[in-house]
C-alpha atoms as a PDB file:
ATOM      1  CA  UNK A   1     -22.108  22.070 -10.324  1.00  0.00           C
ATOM      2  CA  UNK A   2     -20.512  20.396 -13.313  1.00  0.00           C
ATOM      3  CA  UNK A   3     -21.982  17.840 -15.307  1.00  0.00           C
ATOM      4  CA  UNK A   4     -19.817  14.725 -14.429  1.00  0.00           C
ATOM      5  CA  UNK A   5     -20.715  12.657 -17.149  1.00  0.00           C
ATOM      6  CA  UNK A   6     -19.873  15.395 -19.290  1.00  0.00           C
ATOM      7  CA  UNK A   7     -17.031  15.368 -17.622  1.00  0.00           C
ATOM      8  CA  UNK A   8     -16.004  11.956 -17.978  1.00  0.00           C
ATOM      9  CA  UNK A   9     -17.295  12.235 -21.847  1.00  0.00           C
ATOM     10  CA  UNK A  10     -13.665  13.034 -23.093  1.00  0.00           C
ATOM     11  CA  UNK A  11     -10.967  10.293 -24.421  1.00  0.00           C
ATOM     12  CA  UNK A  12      -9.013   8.328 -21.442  1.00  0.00           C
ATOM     13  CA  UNK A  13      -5.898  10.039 -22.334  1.00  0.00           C
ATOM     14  CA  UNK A  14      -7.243  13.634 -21.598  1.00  0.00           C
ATOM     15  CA  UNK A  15      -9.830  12.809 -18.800  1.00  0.00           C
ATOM     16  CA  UNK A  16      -7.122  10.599 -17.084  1.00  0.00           C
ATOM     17  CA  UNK A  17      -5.063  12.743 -15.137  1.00  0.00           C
ATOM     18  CA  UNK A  18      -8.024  14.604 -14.358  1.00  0.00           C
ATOM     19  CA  UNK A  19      -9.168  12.001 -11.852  1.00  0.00           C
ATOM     20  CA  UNK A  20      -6.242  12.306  -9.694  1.00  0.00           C
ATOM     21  CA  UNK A  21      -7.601  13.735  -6.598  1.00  0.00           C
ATOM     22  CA  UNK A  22     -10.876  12.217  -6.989  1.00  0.00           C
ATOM     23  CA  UNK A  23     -12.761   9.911  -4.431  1.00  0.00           C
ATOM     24  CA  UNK A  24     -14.148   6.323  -5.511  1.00  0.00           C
ATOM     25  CA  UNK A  25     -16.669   5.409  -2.229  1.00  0.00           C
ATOM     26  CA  UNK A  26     -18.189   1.343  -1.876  1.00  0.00           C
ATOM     27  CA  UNK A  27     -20.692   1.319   0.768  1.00  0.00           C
ATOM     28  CA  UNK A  28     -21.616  -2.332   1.357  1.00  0.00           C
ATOM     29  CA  UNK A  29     -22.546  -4.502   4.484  1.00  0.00           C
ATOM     30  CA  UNK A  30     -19.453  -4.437   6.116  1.00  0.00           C
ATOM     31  CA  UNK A  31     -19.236  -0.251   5.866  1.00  0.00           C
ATOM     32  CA  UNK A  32     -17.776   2.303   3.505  1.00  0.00           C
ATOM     33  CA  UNK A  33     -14.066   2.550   2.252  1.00  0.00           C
ATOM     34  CA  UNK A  34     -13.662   5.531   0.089  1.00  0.00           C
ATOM     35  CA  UNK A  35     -10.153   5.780  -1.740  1.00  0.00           C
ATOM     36  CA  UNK A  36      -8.835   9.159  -2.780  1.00  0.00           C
ATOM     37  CA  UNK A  37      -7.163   8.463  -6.427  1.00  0.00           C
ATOM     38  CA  UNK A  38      -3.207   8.952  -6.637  1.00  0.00           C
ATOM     39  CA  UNK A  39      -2.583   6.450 -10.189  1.00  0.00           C
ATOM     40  CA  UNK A  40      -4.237   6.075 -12.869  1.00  0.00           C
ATOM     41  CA  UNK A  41      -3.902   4.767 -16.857  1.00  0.00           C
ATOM     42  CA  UNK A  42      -5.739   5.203 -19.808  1.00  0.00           C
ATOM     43  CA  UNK A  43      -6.524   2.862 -22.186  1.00  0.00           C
ATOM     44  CA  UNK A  44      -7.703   3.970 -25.799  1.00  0.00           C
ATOM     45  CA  UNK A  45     -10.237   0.886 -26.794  1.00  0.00           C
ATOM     46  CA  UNK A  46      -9.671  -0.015 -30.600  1.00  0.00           C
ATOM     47  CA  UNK A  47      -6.806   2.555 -31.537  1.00  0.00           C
ATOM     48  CA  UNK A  48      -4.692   0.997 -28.386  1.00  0.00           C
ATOM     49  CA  UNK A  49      -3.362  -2.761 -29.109  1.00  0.00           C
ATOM     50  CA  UNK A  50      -3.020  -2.473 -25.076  1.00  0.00           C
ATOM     51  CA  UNK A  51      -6.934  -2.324 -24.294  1.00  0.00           C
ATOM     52  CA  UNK A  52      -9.000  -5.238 -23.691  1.00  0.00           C
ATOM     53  CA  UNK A  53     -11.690  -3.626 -26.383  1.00  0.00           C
ATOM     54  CA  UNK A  54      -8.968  -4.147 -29.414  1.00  0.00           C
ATOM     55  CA  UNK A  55     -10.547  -6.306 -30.856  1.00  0.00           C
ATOM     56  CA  UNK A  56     -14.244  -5.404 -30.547  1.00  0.00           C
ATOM     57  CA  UNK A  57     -17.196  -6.113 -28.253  1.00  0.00           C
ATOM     58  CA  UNK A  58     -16.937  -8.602 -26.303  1.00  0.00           C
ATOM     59  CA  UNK A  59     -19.069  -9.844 -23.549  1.00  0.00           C
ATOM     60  CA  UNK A  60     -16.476  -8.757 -21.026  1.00  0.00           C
ATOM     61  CA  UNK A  61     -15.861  -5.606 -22.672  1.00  0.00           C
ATOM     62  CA  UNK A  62     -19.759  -4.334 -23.265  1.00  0.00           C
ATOM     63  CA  UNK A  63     -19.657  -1.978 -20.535  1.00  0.00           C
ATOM     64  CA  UNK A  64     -16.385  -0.530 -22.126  1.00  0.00           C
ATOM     65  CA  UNK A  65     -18.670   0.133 -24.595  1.00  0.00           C
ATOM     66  CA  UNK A  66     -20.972   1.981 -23.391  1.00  0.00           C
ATOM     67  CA  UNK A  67     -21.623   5.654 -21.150  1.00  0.00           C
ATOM     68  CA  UNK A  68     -18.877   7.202 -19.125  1.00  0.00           C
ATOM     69  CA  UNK A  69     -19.147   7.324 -15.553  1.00  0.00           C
ATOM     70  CA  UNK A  70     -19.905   3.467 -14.846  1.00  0.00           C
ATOM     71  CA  UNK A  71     -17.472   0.974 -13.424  1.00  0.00           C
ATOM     72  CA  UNK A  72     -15.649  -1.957 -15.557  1.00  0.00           C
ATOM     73  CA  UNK A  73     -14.362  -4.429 -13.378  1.00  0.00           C
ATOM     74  CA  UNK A  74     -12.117  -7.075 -14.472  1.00  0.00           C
ATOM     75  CA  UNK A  75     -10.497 -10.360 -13.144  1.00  0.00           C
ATOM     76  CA  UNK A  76      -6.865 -10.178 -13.256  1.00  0.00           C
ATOM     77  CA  UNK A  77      -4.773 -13.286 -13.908  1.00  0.00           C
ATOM     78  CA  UNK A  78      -7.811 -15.116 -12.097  1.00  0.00           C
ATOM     79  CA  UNK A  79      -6.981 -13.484  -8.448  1.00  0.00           C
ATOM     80  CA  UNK A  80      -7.146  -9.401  -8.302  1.00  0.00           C
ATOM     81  CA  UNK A  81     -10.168  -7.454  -9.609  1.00  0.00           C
ATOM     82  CA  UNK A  82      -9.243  -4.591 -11.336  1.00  0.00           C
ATOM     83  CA  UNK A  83     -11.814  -1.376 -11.994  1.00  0.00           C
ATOM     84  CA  UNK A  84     -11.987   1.524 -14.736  1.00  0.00           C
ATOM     85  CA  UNK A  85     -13.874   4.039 -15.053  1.00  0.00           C
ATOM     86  CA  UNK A  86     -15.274   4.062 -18.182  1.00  0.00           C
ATOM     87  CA  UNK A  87     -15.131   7.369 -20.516  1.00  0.00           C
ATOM     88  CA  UNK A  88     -16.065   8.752 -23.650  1.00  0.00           C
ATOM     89  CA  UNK A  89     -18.831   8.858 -26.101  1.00  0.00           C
ATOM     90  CA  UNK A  90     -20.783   5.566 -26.150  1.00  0.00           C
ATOM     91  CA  UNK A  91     -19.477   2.954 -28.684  1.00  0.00           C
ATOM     92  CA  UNK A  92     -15.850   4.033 -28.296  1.00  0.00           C
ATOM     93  CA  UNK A  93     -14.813   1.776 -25.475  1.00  0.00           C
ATOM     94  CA  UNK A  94     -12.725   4.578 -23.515  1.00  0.00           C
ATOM     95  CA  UNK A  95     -11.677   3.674 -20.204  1.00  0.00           C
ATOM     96  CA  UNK A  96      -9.645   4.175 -17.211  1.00  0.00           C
ATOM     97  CA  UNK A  97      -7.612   2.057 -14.848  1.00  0.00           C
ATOM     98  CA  UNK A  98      -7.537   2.485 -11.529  1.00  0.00           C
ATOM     99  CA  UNK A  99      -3.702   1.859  -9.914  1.00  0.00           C
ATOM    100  CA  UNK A 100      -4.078   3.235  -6.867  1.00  0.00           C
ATOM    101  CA  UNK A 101      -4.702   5.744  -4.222  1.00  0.00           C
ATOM    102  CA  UNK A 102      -4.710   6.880  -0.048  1.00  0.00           C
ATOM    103  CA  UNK A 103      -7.832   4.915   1.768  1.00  0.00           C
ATOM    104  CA  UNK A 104      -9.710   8.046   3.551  1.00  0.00           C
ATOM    105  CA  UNK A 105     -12.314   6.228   4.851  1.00  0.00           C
ATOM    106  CA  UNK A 106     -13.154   3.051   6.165  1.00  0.00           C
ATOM    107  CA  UNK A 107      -9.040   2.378   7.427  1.00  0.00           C
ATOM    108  CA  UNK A 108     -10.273  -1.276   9.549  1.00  0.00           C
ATOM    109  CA  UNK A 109     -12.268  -2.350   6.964  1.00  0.00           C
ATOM    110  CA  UNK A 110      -9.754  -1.880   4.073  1.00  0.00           C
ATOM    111  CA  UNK A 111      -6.702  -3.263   6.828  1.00  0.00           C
ATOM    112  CA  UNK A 112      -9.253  -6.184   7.446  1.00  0.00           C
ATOM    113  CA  UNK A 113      -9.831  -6.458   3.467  1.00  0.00           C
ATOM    114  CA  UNK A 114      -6.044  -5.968   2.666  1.00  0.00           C
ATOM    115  CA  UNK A 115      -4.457  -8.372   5.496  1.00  0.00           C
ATOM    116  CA  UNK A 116      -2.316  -7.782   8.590  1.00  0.00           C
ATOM    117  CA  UNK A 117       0.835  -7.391   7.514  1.00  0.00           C
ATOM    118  CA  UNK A 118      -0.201  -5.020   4.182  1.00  0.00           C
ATOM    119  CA  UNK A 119       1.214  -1.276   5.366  1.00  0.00           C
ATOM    120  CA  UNK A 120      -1.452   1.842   5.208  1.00  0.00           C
ATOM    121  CA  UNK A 121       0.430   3.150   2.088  1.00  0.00           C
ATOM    122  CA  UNK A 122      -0.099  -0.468   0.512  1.00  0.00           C
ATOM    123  CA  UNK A 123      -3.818  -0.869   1.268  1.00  0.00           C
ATOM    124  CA  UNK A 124      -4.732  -0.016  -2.423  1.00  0.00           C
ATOM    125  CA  UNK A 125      -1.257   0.779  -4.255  1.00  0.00           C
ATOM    126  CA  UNK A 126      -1.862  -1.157  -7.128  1.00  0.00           C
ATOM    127  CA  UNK A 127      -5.073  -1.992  -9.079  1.00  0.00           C
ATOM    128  CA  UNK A 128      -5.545  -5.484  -7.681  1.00  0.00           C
ATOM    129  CA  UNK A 129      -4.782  -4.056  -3.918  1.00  0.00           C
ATOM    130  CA  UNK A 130      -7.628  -0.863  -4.628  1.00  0.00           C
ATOM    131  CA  UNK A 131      -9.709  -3.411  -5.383  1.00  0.00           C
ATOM    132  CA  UNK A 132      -9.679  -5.363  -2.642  1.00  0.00           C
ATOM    133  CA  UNK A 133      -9.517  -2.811  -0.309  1.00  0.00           C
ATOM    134  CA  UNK A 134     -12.781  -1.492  -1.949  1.00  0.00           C
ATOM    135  CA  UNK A 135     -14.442  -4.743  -2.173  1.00  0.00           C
ATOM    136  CA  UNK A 136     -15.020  -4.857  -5.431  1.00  0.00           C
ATOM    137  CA  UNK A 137     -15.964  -7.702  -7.497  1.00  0.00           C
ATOM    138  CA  UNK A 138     -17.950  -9.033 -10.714  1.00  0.00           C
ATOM    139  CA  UNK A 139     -20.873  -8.001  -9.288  1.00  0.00           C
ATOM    140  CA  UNK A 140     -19.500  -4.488  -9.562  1.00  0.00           C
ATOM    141  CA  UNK A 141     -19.218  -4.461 -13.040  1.00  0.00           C
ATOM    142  CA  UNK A 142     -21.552  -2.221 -14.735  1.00  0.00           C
ATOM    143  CA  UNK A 143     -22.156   0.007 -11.753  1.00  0.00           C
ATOM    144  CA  UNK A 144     -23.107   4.069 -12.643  1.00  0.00           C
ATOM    145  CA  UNK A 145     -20.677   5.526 -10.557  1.00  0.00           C
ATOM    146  CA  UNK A 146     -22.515   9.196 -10.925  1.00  0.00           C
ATOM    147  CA  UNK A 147     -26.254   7.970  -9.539  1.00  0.00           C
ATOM    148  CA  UNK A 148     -25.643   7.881  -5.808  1.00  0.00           C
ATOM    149  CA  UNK A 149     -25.631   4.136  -5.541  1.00  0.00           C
ATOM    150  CA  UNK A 150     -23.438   1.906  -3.048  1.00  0.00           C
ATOM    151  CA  UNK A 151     -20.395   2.878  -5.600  1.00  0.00           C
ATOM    152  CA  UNK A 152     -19.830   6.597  -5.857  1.00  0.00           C
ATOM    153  CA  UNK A 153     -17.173   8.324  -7.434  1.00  0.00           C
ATOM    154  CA  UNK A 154     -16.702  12.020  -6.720  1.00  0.00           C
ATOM    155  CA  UNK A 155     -14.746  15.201  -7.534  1.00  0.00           C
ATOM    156  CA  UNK A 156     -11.859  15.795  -5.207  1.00  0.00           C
ATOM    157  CA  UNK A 157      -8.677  18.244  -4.543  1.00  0.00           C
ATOM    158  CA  UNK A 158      -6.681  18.461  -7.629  1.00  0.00           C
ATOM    159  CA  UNK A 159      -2.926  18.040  -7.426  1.00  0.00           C
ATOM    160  CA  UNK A 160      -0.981  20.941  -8.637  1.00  0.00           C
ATOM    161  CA  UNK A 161      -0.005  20.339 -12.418  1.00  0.00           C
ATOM    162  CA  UNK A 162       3.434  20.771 -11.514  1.00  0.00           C
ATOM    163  CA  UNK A 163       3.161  17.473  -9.382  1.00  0.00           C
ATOM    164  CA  UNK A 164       1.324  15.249 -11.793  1.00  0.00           C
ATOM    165  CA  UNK A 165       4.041  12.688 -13.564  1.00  0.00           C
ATOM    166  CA  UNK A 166       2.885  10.247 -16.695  1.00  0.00           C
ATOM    167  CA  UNK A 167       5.338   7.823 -18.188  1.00  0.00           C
ATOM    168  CA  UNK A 168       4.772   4.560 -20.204  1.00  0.00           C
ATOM    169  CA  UNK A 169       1.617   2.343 -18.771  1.00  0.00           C
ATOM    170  CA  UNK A 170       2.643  -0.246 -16.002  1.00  0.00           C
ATOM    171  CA  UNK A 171       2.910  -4.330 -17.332  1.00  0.00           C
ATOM    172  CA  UNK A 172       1.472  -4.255 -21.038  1.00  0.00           C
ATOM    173  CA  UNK A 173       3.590  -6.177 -23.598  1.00  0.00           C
ATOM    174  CA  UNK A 174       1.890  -3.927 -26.705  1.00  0.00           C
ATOM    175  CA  UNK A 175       1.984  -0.083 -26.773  1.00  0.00           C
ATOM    176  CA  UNK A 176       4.394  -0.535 -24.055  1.00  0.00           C
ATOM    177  CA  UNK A 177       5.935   2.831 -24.126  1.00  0.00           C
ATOM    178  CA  UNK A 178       2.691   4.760 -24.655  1.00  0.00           C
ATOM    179  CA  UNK A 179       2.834   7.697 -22.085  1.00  0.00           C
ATOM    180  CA  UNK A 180      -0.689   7.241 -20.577  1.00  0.00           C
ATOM    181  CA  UNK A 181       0.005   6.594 -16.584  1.00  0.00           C
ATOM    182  CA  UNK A 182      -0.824   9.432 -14.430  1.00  0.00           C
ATOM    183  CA  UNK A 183       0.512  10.044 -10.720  1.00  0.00           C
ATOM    184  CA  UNK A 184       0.874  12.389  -8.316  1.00  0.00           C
ATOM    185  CA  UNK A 185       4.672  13.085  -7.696  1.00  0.00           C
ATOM    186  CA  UNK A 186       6.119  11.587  -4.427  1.00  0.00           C
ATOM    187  CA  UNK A 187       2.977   9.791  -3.286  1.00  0.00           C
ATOM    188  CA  UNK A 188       3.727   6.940  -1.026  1.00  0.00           C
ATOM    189  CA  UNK A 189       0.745   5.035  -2.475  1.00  0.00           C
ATOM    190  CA  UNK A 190       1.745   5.558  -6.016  1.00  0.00           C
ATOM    191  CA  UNK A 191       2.606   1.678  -7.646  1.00  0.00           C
ATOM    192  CA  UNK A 192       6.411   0.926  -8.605  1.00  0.00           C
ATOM    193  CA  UNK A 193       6.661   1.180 -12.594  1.00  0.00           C
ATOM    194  CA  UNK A 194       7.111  -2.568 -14.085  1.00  0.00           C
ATOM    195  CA  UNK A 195       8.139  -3.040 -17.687  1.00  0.00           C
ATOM    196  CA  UNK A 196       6.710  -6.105 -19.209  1.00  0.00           C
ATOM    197  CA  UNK A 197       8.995  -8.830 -20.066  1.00  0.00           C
ATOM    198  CA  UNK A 198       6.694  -9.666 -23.507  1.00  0.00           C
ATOM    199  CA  UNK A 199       7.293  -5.399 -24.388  1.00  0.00           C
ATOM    200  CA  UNK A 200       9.153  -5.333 -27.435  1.00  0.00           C
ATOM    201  CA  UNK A 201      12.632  -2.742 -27.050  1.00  0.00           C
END
């Protein structure tokens, strides 16, 4: 059995497109959704002008900061809550995005989460939507992933190599053309590509 954390200990650009395949679980009151991951970006803390840890530690970014294999969670233009995984060697603020992926578990509960009229291949395609469909929230934040907890992330079914795509990261006016999104070719659940309006070019 490999050593997940060791795992996760690499930059975001090179563990990234390893996680495709992989299964984030949430077991909470309500019952377990587990999300098999089909999009994901990396974000490169101070050497990418796109990550929130730029500038330094902050006291939203301290988990960034610290071992891979727990769960940043952010607020996203005060609505969505967004989750990373974080990676890399402690103090280099290495992280992951979560975009999207196919809900395997726990279909009523993520319908329920995601509304009525939100499709199966929409319940988390997107990082706000995963969220939700997850339940995932500031309480979240922090979480060891890797310990067995009510958040569990686990190794999955790779896609073929030949079916993983990357391209430039989805909404970020700065590093905008950066080729750090990961997804798996043809996937329903895969996010539509948005260029930033605020991207220089």
């Amino acid at each position: 059995m490999p050593d997940l954390r060791e795992l996760l200990s690499g930059q975001a650009p090179e563990v990234a497109p390893g996680l495709l395949g992989w299964r984030l679980s949430h077991t909470t009151s309500e019952g377990t959704v587990s999300v098999v991951l089909t999009e994901v970006e990396a974000y490169q803390g101070g050497d990418d002008p796109a990550s929130h840890a730029f500038r330094g530690l902050t006291p939203r970014t301290r988990v960034m900061f610290g071992a891979a294999g727990h769960l940043y969670v952010y607020r996203s233009y005060g609505i969505h809550w967004c989750a990373n995984v974080v990676t890399g060697e402690e103090g280099c603020a290495s992280a992951v995005l979560l975009r999207a992926g196919r809900v395997v578990e726990g279909h009523d509960l993520a319908h329920h989460r995601r509304g009525e009229r939100a499709s199966e291949r929409s319940w988390a395609r997107g990082p706000g939507c995963l969220g939700q469909a997850l339940g995932l929230s500031a309480a979240q934040d922090g979480a060891d992933l890797l310990r067995g907890g009510s958040l569990v992330l686990t190794p999955g079914a790779a896609p073929a190599p030949e079916l993983v795509d990357r391209g430039p990261r989805v909404g970020v006016s700065r590093a905008a053309d950066v080729p750090w999104r990961f997804w798996v070719r043809d996937d329903p659940t895969v996010s539509s590509y948005r260029r930033s309006s605020r991207a220089a070019g």
